[in-house]
Protein backbone atom coordinates (compact mmCIF):
# COMPACT_ATOMS: atom_id res chain seq x y z
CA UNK A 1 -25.70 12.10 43.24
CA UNK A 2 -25.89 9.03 40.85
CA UNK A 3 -27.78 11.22 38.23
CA UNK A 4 -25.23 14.01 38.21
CA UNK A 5 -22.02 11.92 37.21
CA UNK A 6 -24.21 10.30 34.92
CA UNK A 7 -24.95 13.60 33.44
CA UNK A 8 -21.34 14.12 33.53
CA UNK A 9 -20.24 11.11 31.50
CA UNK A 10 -23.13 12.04 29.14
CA UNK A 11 -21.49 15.43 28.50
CA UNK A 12 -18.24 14.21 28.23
CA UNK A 13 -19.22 11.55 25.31
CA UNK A 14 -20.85 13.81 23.74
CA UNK A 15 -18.19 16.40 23.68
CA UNK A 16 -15.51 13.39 22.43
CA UNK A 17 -17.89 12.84 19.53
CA UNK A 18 -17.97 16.05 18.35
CA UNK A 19 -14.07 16.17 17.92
CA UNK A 20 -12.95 15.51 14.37
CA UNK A 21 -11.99 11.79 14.05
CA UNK A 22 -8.13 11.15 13.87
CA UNK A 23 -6.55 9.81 10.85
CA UNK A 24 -4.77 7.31 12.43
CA UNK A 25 -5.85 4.58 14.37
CA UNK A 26 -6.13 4.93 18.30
CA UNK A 27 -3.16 2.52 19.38
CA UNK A 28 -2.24 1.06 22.38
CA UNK A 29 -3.84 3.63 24.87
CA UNK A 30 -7.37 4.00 22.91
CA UNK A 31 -7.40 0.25 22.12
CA UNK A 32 -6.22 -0.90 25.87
CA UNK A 33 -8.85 1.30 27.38
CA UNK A 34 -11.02 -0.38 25.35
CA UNK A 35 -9.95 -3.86 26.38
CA UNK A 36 -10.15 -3.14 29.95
CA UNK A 37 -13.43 -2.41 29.78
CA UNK A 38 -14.31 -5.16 28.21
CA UNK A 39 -12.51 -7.40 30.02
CA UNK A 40 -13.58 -6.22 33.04
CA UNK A 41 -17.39 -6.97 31.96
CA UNK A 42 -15.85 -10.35 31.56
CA UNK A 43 -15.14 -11.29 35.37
CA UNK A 44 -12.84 -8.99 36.41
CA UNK A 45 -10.60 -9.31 33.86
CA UNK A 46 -9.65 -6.27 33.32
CA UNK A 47 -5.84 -6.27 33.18
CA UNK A 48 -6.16 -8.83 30.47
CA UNK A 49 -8.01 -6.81 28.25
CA UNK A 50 -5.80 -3.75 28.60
CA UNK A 51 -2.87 -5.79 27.57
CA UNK A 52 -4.95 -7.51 24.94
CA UNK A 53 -6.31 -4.19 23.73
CA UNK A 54 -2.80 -2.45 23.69
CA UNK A 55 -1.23 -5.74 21.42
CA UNK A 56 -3.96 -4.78 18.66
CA UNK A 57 -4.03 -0.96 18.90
CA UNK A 58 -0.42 -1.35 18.35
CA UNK A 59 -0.36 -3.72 15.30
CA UNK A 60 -3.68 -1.47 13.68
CA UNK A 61 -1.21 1.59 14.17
CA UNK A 62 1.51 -0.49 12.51
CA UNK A 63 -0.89 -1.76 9.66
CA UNK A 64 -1.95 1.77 8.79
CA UNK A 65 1.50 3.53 8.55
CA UNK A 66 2.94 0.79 6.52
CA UNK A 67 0.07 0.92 3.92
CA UNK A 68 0.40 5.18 4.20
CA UNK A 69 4.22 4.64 3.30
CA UNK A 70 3.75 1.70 0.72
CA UNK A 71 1.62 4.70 -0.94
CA UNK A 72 4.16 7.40 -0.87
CA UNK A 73 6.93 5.11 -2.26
CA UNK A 74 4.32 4.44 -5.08
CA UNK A 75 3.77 7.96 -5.66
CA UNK A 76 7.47 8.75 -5.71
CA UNK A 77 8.27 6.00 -7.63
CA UNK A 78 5.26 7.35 -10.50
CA UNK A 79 6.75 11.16 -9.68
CA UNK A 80 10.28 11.13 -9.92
CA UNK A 81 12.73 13.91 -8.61
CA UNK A 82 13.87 16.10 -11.26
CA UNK A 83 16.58 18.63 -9.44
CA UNK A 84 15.91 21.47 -11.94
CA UNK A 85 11.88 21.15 -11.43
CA UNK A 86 10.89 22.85 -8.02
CA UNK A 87 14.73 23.64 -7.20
CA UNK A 88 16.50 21.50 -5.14
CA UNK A 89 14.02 18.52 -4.91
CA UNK A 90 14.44 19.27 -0.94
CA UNK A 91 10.31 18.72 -0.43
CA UNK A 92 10.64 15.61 -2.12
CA UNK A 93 12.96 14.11 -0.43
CA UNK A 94 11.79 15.05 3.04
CA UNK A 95 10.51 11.96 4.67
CA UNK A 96 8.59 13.17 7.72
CA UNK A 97 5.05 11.87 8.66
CA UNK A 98 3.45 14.82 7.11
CA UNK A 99 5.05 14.31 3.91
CA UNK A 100 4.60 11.05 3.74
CA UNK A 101 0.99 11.66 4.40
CA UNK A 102 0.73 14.26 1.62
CA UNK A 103 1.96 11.64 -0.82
CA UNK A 104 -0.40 8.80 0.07
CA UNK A 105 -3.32 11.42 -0.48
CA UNK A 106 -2.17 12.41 -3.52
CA UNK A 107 -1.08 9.07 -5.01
CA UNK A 108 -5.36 8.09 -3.62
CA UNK A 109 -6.50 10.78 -5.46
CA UNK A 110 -4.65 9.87 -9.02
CA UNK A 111 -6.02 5.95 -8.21
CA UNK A 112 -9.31 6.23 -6.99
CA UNK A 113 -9.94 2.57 -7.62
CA UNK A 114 -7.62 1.71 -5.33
CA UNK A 115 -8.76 3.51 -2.57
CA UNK A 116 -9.57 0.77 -0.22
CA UNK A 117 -9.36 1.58 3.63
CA UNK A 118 -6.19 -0.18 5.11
CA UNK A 119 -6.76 -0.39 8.47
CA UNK A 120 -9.95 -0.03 10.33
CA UNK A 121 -10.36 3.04 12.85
């Protein structure tokens, strides 16, 4: 019995490591699961860990989006809107994540010296 769920939590590490990795760090849930664990190696202190884990998932999260948008303001600020180029400007002015993540990896690819890692995943 033993050997089959280890089998079973073989499989299923090996199927989470064949995912493509995210781009953002793992946050609270990824990070607290990670902390329970470890806490609970610790003497049962598992429930400390989560809430240990969650604190820094959260603040890597935080670290990493406000390096991605100190990017795109750098990129915006080197490319400014002109409202005759590309029509209205509209794309340029959007603000959602997936803009904002288009301009930090184009402003990395115009300074590749400066392509340092901001937050570790």
């Amino acid at each position: 019995m033993t050997r089959k769920i280890y089998s079973l939590i073989a499989a299923a590490m090996l199927a989470g490591s064949a995912a493509p990795a995210m781009a953002e760090p793992g946050g609270c849930l990824k990070y607290g699961a990670a902390g329970a664990v470890a806490g609970h190696v610790a003497h049962k202190h598992g429930v400390i860990g989560a809430v240990g884990g969650c604190a820094v998932g959260m603040y890597q999260r935080h670290k990493y989006r406000k390096s991605i948008a100190e990017k795109a303001a750098l990129w915006e600020k080197e490319h400014p809107v002109d409202s005759k180029q590309n029509g209205s400007g509209w794309w340029q002015n959007n603000h959602s994540a997936a803009a904002t993540n288009q301009k930090a990896q184009w402003y990395d690819a115009e300074h590749p010296e400066s392509n340092a890692q901001p937050a570790a995943h």
